[in-house]
N, C-alpha and C. Protein backbone atom coordinates (compact mmCIF):
# COMPACT_ATOMS: atom_id res chain seq x y z
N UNK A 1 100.91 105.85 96.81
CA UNK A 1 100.72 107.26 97.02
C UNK A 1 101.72 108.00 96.16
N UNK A 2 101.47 109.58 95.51
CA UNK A 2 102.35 109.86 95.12
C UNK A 2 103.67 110.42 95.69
N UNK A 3 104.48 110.61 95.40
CA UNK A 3 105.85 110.92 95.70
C UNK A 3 105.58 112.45 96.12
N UNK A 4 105.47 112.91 97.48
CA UNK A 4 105.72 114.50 97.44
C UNK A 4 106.24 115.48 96.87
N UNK A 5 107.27 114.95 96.27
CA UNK A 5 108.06 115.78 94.85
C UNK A 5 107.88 115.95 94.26
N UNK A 6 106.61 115.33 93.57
CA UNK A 6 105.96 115.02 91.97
C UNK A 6 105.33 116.74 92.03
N UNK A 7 105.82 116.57 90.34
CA UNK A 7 105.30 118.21 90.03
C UNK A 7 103.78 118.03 89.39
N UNK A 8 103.04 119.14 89.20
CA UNK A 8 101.45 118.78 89.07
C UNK A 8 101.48 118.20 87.79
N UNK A 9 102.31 118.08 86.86
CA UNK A 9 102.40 117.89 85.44
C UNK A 9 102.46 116.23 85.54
N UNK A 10 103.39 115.56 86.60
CA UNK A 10 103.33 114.52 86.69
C UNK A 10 102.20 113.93 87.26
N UNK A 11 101.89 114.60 87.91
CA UNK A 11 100.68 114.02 89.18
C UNK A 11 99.21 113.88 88.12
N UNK A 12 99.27 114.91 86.97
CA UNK A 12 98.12 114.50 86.45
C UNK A 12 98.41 113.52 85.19
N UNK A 13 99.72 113.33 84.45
CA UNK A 13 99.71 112.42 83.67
C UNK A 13 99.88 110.96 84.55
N UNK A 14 100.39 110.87 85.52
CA UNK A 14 99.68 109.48 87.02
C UNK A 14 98.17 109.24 86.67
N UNK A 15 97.54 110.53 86.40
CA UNK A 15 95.71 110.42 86.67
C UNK A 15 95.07 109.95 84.92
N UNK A 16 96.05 109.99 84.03
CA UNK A 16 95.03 110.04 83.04
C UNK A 16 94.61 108.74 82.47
N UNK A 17 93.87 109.29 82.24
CA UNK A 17 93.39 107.70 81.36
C UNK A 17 93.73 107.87 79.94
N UNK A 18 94.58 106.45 79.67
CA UNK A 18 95.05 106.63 78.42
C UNK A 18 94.25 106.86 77.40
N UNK A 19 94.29 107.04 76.21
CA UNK A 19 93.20 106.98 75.62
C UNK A 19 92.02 108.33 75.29
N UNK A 20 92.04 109.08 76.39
CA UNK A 20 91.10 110.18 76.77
C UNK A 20 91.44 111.44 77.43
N UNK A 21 91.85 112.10 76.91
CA UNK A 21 92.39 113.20 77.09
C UNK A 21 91.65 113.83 78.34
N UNK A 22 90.53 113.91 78.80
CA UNK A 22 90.17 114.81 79.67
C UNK A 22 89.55 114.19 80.46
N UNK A 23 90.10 112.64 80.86
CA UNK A 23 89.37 111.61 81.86
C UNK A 23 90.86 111.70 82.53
N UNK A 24 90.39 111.42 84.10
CA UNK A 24 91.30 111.24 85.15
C UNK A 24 91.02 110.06 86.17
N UNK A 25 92.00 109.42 86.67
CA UNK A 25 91.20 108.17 87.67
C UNK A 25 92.34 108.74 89.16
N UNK A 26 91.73 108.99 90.45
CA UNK A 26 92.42 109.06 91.53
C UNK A 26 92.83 107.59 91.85
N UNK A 27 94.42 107.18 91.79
CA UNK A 27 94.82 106.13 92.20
C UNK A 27 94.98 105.08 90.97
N UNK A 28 95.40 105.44 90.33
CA UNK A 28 95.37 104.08 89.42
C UNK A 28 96.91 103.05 90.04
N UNK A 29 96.75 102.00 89.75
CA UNK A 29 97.95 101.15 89.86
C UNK A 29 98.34 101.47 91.33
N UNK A 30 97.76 101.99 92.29
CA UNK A 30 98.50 102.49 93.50
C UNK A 30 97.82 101.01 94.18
N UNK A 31 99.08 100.18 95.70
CA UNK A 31 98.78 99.68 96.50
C UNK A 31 98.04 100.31 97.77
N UNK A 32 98.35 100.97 97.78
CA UNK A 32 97.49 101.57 99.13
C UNK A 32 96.46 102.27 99.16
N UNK A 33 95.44 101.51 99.91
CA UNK A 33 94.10 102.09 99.62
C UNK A 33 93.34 102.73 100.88
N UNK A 34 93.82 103.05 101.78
CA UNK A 34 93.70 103.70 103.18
C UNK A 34 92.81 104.75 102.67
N UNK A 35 91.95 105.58 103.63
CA UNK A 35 91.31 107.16 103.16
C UNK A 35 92.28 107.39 103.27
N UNK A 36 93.37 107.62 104.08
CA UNK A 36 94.07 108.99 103.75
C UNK A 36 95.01 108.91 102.44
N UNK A 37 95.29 107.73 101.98
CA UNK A 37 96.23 107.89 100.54
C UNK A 37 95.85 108.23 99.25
N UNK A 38 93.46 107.72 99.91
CA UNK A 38 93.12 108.55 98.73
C UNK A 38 92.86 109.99 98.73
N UNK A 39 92.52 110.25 100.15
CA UNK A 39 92.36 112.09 100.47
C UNK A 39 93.47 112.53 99.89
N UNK A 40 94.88 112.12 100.10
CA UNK A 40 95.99 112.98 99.21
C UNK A 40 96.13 112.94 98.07
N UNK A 41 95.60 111.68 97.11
CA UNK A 41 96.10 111.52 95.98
C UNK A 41 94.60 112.86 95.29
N UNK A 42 93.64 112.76 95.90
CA UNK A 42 92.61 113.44 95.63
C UNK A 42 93.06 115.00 95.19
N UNK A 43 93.45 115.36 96.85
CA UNK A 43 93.92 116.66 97.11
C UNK A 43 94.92 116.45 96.00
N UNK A 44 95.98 115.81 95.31
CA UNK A 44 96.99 116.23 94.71
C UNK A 44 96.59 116.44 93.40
N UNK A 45 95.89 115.87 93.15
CA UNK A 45 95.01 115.78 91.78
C UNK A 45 94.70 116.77 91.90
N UNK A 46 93.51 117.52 92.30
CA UNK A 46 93.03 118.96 92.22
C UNK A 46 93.65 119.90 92.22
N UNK A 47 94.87 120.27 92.46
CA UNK A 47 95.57 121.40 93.11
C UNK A 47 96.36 121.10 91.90
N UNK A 48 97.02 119.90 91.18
CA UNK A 48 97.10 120.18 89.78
C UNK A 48 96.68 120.86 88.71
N UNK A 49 95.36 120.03 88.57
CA UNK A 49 94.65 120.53 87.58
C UNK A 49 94.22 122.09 87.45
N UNK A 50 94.58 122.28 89.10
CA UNK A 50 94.12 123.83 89.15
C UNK A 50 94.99 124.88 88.77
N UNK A 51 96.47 124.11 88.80
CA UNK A 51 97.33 125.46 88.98
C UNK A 51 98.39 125.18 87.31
N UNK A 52 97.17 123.80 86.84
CA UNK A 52 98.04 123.94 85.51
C UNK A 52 96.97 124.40 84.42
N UNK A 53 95.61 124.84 84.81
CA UNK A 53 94.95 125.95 84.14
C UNK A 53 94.28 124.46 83.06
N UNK A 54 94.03 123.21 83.69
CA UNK A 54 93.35 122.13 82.99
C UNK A 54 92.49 122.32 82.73
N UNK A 55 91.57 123.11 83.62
CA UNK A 55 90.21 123.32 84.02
C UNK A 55 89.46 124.74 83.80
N UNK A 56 88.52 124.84 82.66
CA UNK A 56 88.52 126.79 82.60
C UNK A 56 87.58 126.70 83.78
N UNK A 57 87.56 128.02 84.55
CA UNK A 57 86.29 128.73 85.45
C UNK A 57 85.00 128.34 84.73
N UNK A 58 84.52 128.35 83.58
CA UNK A 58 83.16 128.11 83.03
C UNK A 58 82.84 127.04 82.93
N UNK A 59 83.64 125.82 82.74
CA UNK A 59 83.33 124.54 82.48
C UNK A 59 82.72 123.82 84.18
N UNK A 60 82.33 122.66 83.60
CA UNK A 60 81.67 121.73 84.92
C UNK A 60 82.79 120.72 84.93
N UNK A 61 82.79 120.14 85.99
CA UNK A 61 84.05 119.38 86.19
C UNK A 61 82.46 117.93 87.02
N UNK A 62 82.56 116.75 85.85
CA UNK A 62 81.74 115.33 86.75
C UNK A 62 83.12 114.49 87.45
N UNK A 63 82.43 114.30 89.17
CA UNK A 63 83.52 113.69 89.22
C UNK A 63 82.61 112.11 89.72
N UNK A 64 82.81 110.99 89.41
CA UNK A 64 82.01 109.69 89.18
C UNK A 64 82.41 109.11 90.29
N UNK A 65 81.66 108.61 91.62
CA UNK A 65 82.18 107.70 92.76
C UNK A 65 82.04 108.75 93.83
N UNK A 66 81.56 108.10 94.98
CA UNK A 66 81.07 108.85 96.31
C UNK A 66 82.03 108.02 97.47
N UNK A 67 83.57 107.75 96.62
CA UNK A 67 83.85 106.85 98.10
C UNK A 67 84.57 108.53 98.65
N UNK A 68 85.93 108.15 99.23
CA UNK A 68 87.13 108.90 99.75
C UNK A 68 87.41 109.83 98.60
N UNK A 69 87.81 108.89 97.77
CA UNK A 69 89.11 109.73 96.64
C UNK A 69 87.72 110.70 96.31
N UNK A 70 86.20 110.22 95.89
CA UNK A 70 85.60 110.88 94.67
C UNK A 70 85.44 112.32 95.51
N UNK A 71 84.87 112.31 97.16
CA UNK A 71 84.45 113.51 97.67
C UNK A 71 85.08 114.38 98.17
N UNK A 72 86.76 113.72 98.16
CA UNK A 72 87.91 114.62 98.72
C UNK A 72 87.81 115.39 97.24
N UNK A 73 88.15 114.66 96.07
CA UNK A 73 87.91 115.86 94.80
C UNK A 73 87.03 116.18 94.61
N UNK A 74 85.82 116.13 94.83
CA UNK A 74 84.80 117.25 94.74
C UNK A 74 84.76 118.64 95.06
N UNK A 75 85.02 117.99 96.69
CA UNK A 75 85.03 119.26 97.90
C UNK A 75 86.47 120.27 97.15
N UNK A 76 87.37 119.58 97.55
CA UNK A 76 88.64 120.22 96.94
C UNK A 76 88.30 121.38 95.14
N UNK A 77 87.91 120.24 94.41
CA UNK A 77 87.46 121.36 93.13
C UNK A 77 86.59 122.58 93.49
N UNK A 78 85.54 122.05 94.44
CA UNK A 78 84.54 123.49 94.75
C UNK A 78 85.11 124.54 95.66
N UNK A 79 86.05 124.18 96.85
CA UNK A 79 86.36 125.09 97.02
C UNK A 79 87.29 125.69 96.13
N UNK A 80 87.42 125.45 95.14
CA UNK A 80 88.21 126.61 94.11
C UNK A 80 87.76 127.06 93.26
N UNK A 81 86.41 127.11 93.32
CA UNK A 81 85.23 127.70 92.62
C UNK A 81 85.04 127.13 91.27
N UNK A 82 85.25 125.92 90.85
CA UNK A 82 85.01 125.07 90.20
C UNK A 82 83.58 124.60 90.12
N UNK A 83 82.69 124.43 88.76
CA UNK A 83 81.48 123.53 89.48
C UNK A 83 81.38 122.14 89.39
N UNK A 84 81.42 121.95 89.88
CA UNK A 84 81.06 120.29 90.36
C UNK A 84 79.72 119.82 90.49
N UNK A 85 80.05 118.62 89.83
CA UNK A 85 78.67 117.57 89.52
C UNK A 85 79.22 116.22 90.64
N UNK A 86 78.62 115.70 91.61
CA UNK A 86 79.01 114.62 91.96
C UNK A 86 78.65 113.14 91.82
N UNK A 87 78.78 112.32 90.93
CA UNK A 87 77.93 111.28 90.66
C UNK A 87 78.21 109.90 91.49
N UNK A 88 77.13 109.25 91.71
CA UNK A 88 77.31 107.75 92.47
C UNK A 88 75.86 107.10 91.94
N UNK A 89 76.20 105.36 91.86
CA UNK A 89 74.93 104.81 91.78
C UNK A 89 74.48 104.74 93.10
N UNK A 90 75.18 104.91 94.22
CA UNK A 90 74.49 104.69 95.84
C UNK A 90 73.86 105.96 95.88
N UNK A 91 72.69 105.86 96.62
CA UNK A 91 72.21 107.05 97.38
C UNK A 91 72.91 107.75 98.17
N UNK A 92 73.74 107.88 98.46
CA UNK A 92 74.45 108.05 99.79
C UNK A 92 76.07 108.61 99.59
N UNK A 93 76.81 108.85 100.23
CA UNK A 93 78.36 109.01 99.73
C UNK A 93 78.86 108.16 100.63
N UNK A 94 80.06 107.58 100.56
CA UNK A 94 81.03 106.64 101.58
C UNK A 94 79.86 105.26 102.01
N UNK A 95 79.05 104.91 100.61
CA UNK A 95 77.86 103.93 100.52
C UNK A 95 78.75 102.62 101.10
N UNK A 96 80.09 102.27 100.32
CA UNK A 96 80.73 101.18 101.02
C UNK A 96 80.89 101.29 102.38
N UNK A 97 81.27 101.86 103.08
CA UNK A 97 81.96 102.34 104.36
C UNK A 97 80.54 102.76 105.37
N UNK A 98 79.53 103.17 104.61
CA UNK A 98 78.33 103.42 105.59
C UNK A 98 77.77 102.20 106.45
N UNK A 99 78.03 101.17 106.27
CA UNK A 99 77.59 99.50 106.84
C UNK A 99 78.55 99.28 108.29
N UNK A 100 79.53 99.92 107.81
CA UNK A 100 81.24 99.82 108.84
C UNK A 100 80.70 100.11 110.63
N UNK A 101 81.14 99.38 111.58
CA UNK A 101 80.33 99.71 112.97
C UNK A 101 81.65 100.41 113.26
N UNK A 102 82.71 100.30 112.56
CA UNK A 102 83.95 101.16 112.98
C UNK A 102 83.99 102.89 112.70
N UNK A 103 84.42 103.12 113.59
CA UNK A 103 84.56 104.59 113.10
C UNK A 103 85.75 104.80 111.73
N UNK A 104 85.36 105.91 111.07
CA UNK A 104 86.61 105.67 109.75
C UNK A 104 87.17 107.30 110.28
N UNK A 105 88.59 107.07 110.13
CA UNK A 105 89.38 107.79 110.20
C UNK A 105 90.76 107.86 109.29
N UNK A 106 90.86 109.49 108.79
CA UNK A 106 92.06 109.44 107.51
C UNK A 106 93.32 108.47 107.68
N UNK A 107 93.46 108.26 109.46
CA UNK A 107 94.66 107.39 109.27
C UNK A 107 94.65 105.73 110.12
N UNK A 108 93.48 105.67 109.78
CA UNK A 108 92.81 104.08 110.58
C UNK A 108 93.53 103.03 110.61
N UNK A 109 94.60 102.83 109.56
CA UNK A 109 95.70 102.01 109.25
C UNK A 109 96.90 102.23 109.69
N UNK A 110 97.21 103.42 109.98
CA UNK A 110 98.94 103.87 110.26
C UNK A 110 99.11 103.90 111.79
């Protein structure tokens, strides 16, 4: 997870993919894979990109994967009036986790 301290500058060079300037991955190299470490790393990601002006108002923002991390940044980009494209090969969102007889909750692990 990231460090609460981390400034958005860090939090999005954490997200980038080398190589590609305007590709981001929620979680890379991170051990913990709980929803809630990806709901935050999600949330931290967005609230970056937002307040470091990554992202113009006119552009579309694809974000690829329907687990935790992909729909916490979705939701998160749209409510900041961002548009968002959401992509998955499942029909469905949380397609892994939809099979689960458990209930899923942000902190199911802690």
């Amino acid at each position: 997870m990231l460090d609460p301290s981390s400034t958005p500058i860090n939090c999005i060079e954490m997200a980038r993919i080398p190589g590609h300037e305007r590709l981001y991955f929620v979680g890379p190299f991170c051990s913990r894979i709980t929803f809630y470490s990806q709901q935050v790393r999600a949330l931290q990601l967005a609230h970056a990109l937002h307040v470091q002006n990554v992202i113009a108002t006119n552009e579309t923002v694809a974000v690829i994967g329907a687990g935790a991390a992909g729909i916490t940044l979705a939701t998160a980009l749209a409510l900041l009036d961002y548009d968002v494209h959401l992509y998955d090969r499942a029909a469905d969102v949380l397609q892994l986790q939809s099979n689960s007889p458990r209930l899923l909750h942000p902190h199911i692990y802690e």
